[in-house]
Protein backbone atom coordinates (compact mmCIF):
# COMPACT_ATOMS: atom_id res chain seq x y z
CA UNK A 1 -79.60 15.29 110.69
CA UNK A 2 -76.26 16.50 112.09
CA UNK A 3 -74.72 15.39 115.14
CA UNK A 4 -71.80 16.18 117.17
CA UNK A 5 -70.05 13.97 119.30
CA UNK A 6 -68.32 15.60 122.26
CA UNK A 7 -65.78 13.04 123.49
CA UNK A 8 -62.58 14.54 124.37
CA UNK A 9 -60.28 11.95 126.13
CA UNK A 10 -58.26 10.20 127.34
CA UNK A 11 -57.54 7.52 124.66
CA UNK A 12 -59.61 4.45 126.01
CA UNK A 13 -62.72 6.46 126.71
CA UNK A 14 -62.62 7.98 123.41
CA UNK A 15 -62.38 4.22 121.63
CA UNK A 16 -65.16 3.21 123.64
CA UNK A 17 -67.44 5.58 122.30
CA UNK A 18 -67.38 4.11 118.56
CA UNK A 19 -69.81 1.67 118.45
CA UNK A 20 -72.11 4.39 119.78
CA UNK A 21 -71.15 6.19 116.46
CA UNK A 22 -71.62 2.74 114.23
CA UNK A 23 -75.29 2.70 116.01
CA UNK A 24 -76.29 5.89 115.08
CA UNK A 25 -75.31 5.60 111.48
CA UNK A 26 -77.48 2.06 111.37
CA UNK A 27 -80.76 3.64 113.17
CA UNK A 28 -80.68 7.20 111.85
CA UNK A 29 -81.12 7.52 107.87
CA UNK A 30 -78.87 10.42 106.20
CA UNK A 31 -77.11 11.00 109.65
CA UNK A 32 -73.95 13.26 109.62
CA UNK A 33 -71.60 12.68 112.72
CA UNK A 34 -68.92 15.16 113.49
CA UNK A 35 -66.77 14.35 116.52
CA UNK A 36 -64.82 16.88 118.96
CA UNK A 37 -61.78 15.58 120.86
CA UNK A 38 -58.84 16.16 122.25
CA UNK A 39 -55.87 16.93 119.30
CA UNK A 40 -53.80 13.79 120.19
CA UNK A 41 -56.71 11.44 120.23
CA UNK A 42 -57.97 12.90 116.62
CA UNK A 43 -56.96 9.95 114.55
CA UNK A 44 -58.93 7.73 116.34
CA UNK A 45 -62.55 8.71 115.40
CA UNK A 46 -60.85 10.13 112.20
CA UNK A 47 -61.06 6.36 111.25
CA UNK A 48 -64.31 5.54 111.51
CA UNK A 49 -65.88 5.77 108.25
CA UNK A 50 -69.42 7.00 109.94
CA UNK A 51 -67.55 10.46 111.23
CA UNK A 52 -67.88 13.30 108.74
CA UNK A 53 -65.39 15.76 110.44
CA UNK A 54 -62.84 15.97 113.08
CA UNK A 55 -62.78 19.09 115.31
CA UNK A 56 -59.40 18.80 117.32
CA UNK A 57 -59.24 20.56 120.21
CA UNK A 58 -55.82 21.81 122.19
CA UNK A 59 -57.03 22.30 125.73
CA UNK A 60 -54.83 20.26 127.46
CA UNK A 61 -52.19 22.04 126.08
CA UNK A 62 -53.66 25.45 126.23
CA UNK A 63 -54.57 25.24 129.82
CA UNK A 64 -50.55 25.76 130.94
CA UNK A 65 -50.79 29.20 129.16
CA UNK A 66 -54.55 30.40 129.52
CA UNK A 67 -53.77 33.87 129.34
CA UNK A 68 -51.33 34.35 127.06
CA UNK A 69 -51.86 36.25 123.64
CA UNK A 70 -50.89 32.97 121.64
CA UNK A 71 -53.22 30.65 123.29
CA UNK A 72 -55.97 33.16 123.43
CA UNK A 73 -55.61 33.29 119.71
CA UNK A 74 -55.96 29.74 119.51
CA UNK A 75 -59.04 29.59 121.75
CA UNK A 76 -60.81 31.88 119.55
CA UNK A 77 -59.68 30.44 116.21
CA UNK A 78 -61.23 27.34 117.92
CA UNK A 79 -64.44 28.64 119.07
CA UNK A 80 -65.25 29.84 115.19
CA UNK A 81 -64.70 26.73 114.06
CA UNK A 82 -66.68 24.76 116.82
CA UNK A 83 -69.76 27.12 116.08
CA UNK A 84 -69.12 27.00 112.10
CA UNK A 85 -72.38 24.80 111.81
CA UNK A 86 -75.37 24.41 113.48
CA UNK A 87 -76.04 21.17 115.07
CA UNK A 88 -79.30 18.96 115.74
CA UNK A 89 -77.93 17.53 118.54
CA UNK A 90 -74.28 18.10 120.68
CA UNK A 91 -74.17 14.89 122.55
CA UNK A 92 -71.95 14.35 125.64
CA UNK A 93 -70.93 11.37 126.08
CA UNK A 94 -68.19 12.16 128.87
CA UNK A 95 -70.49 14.08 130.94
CA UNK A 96 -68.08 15.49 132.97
CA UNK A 97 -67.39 19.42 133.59
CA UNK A 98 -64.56 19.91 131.21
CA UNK A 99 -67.04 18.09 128.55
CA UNK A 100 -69.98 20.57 129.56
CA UNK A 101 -67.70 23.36 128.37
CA UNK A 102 -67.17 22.48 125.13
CA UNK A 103 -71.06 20.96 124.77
CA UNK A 104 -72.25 24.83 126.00
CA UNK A 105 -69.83 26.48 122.94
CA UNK A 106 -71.30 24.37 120.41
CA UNK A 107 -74.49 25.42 118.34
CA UNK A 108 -77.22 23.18 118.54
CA UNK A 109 -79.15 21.58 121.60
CA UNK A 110 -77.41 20.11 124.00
CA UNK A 111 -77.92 16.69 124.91
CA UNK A 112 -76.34 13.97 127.89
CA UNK A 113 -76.54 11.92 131.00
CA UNK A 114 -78.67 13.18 133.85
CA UNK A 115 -77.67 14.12 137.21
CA UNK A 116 -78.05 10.47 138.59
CA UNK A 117 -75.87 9.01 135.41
CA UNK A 118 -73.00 12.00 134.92
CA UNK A 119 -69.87 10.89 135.64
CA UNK A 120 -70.10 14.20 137.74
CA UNK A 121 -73.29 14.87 138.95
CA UNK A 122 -73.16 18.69 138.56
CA UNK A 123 -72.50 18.22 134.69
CA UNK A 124 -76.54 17.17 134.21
CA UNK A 125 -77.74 20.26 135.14
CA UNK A 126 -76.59 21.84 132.14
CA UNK A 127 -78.09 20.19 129.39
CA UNK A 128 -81.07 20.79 127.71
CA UNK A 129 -81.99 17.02 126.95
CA UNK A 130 -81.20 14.29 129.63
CA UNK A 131 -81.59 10.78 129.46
CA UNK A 132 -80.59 8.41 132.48
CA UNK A 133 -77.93 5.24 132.13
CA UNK A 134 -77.64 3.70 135.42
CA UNK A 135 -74.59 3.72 136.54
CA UNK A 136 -73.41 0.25 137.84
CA UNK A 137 -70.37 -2.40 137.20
CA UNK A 138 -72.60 -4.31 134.72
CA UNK A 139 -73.08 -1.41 132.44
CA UNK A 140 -69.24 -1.29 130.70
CA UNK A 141 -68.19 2.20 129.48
CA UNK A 142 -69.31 1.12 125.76
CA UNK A 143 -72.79 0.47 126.37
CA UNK A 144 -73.39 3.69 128.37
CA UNK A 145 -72.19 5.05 125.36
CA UNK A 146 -74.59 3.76 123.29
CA UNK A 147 -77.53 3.80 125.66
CA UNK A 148 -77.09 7.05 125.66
CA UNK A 149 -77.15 7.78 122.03
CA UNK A 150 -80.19 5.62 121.57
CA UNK A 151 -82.18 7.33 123.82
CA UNK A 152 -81.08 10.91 122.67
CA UNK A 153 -81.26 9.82 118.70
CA UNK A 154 -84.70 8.03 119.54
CA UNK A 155 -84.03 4.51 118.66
CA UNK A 156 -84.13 1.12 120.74
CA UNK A 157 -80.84 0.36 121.97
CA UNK A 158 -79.06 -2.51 120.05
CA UNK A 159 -79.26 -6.21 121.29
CA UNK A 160 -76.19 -6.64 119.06
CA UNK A 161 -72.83 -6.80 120.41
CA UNK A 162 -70.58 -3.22 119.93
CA UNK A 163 -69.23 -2.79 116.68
CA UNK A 164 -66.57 -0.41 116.90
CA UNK A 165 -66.57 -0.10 112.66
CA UNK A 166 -62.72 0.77 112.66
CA UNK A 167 -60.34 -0.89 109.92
CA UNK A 168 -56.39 -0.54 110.76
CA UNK A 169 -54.67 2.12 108.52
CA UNK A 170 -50.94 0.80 107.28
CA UNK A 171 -48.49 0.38 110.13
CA UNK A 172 -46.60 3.55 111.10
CA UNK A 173 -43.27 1.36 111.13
CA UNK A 174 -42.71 -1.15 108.67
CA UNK A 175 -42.59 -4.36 111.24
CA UNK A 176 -38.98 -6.64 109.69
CA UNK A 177 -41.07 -9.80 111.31
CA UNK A 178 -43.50 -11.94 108.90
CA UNK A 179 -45.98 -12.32 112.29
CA UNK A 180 -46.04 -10.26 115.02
CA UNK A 181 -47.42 -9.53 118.93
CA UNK A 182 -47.53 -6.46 120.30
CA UNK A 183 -46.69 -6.26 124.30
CA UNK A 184 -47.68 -2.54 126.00
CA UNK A 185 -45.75 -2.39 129.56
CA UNK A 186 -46.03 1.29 129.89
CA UNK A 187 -48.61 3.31 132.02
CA UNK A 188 -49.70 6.65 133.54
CA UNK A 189 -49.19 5.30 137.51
CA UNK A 190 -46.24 3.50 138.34
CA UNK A 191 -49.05 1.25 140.45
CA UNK A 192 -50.14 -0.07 137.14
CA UNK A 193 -47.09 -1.38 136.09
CA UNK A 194 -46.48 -5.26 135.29
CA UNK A 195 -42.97 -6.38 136.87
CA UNK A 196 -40.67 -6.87 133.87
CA UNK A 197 -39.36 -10.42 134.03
CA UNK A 198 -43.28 -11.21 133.77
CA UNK A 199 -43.60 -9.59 130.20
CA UNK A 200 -40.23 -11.00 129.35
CA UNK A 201 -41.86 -14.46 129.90
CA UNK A 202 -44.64 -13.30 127.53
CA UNK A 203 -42.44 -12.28 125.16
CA UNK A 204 -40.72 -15.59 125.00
CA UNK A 205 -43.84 -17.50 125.02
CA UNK A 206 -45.13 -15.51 122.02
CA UNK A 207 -41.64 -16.16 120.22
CA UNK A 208 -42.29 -19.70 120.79
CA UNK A 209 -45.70 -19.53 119.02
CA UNK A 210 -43.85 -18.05 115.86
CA UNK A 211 -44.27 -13.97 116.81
CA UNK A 212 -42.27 -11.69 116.99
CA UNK A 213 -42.81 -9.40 120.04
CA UNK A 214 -42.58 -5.71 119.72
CA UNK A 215 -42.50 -3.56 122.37
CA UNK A 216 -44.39 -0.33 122.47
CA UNK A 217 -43.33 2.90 123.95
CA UNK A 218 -45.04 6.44 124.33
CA UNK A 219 -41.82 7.92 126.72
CA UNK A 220 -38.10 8.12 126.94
CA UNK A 221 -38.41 5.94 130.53
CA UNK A 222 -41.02 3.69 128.81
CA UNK A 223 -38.47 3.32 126.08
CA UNK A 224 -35.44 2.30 128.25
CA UNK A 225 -38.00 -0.35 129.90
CA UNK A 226 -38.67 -1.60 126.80
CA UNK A 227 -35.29 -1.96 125.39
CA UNK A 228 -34.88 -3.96 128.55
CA UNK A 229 -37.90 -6.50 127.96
CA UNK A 230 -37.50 -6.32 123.97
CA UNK A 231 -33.62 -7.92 124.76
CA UNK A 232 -34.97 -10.53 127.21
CA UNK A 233 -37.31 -12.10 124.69
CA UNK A 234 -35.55 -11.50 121.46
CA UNK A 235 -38.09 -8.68 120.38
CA UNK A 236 -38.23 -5.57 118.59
CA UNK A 237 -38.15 -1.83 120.23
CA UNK A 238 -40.02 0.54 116.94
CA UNK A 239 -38.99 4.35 117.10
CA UNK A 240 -41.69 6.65 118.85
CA UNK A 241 -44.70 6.19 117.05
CA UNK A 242 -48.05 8.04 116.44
CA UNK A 243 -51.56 7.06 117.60
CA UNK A 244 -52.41 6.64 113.68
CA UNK A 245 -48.95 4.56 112.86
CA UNK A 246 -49.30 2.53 116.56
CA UNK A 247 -52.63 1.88 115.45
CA UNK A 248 -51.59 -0.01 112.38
CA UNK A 249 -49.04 -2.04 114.31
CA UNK A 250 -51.71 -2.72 116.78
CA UNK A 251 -54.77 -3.80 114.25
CA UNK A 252 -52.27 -6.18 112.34
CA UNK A 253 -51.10 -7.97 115.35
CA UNK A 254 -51.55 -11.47 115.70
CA UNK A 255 -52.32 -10.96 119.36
CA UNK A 256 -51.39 -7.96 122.12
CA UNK A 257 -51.29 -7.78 125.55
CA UNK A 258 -51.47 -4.85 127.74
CA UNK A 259 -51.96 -3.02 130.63
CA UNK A 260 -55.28 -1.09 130.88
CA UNK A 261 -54.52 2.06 128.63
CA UNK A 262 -55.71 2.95 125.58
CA UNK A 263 -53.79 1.21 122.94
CA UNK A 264 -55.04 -2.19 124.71
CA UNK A 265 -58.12 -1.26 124.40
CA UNK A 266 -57.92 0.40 120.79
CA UNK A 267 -56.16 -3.35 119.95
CA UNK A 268 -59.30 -4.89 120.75
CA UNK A 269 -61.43 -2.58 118.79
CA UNK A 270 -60.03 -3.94 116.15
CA UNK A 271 -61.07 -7.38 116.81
CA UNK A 272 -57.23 -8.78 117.62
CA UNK A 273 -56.82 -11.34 119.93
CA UNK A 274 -56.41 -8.40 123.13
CA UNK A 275 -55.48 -9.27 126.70
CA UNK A 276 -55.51 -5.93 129.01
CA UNK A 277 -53.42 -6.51 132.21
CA UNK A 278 -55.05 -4.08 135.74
CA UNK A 279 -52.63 -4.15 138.50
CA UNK A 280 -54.44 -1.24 140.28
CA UNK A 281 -57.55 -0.77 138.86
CA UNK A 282 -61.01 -2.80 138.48
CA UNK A 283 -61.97 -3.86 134.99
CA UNK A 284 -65.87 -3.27 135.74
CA UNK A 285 -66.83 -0.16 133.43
CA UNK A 286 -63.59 -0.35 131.31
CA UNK A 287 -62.72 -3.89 130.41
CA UNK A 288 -61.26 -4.74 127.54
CA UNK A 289 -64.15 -5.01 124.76
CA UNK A 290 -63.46 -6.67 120.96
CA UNK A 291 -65.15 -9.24 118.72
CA UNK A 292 -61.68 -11.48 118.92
CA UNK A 293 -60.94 -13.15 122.02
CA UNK A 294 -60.52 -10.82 124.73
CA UNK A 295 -59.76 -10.86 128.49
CA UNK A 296 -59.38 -8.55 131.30
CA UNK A 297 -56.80 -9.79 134.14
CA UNK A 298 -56.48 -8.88 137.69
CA UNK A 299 -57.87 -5.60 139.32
CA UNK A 300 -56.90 -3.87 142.77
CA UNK A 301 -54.60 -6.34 145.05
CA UNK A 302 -54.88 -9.25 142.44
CA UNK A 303 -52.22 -8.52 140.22
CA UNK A 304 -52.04 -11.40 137.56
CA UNK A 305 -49.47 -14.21 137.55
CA UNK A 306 -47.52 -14.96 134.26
CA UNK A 307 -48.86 -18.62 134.36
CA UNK A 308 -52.13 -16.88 133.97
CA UNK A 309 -51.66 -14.42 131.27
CA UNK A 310 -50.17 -17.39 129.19
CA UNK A 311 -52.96 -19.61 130.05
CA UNK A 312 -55.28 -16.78 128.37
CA UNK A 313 -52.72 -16.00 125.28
CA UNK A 314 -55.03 -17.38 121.91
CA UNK A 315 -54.65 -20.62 120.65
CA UNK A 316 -53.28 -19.04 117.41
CA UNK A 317 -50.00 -20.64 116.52
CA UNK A 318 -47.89 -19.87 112.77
């Protein structure tokens, strides 16, 4: 039986949507699993052992220069290789518009949430199988996922906790510290930043424990704010980093804190010791999920105090 995954982005959504594949693989004998997803995300589901192929795709990039020759070229070298196989089921698991797009291209029957589960409503009238997930703050983003998969792939769905069935490749920067922490002070929304001096305290509380904070960075401002905390707390600032080589730093961390983007989240998929930090945002669908200890602080108007963040750091000391 093949299956494709259509799970595009952004980074968090796409790491929630592992243990869905770990399920499949446990309940479906001689199941192959190829995943489609956005080109930057592609080394995520690239390591879980369960996913045969990886079918990047560019369209955030394309969609600034639709109509050109170059990116028309693209689209279509795309399209053949979407449609190189046939599938026995293209599952959504975004279902959103964008993800309805892609599902459509694909060969095979497509399969996803119905009109009272899609994210948007008008994406479950495309499908050819549906399957309703209520939608509802006690149903996180991971076990949607893999309600839906069950009830596509025809199995019960799991009473075991998610396993996301990742292992951390080599870090992408060799980390001069015997133990490390990773902190992760950037974000998309200036509304979901953490005030600095507050991540400088974690940073010096983490020092104290024997770690040696590192402070990650996806952009030039995100660097400069970094080099900022990273001097306040007597921590390291690595060059710009993959998502493969930030997800070795990440899954050899002794413990990482966050704010609520996707390298917090992929940190606790690999079962570290993960606190995710919301300033403007409720954790509901999308808190932080891991086997280690894991904790979701704060949400709209209740931005979290540095006596509580330390309060929640593990008990792990060198």
């Amino acid at each position: 039986m093949k299956v494709l995954v259509i799970k595009t982005s952004s980074m968090g959504d796409v790491v929630h949507a592992l243990p869905a594949v770990t399920d499949m693989q446990r309940h479906v004998q001689g199941l192959q699993v190829d995943w489609l997803v956005e080109a930057p995300f592609a080394a995520i589901p690239a390591l879980h052992p369960g996913v045969r192929r990886v079918i990047p795709l560019g369209w955030r990039k394309w969609r600034k220069s639709l109509f050109s020759a170059g990116t028309q070229a693209l689209l279509r070298a795309f399209r053949a290789d979407l449609r190189a196989e046939r599938y026995d089921v293209v599952l959504d698991l975004q279902g959103l518009l964008k993800s309805v797009m892609w599902t459509l291209q694909a060969r095979g029957p497509s399969a996803g949430y119905d009109v009272r589960s899609a994210r948007e409503r008008l994406a479950g009238l495309f499908y050819r199988r549906t399957a309703r997930v209520p939608r509802h703050t006690e149903i996180q983003a991971v076990e949607r996922c893999r309600r839906l998969a069950a009830a596509h792939l025809g199995y019960a769905m799991p009473a075991t906790p998610p396993e996301f069935g990742i292992r951390a490749p080599e870090p992408g920067w060799p980390v001069p510290a015997a133990s490390h922490a990773v902190l992760i002070p950037g974000a998309s929304r200036p509304e979901k930043l953490w005030p600095e001096d507050r991540w400088i305290g974690v940073g010096r509380e983490l020092l104290a424990r024997g770690m040696t904070p590192v402070v990650l960075w996806g952009s030039r401002d995100e660097e400069a704010m970094a080099q900022r905390i990273a001097a306040g707390c007597e921590g390291l600032v690595p060059p710009f980093l993959t998502v493969r080589g930030a997800a070795g730093l990440l899954g050899h961390a002794r413990q990482v804190v966050g704010l609520d983007t996707g390298f917090t989240h992929l940190a606790a998929a690999f079962g570290r010791p993960t606190i995710g930090i919301y300033c403007d945002y409720e954790p509901g669908l999308a808190a932080v999920t891991g086997s280690g200890p894991v904790a979701s602080l704060g949400g709209v108007g209740q931005v979290p105090a540095l006596d509580d963040v330390l309060r929640t750091l593990s008990s792990d000391r060198a």
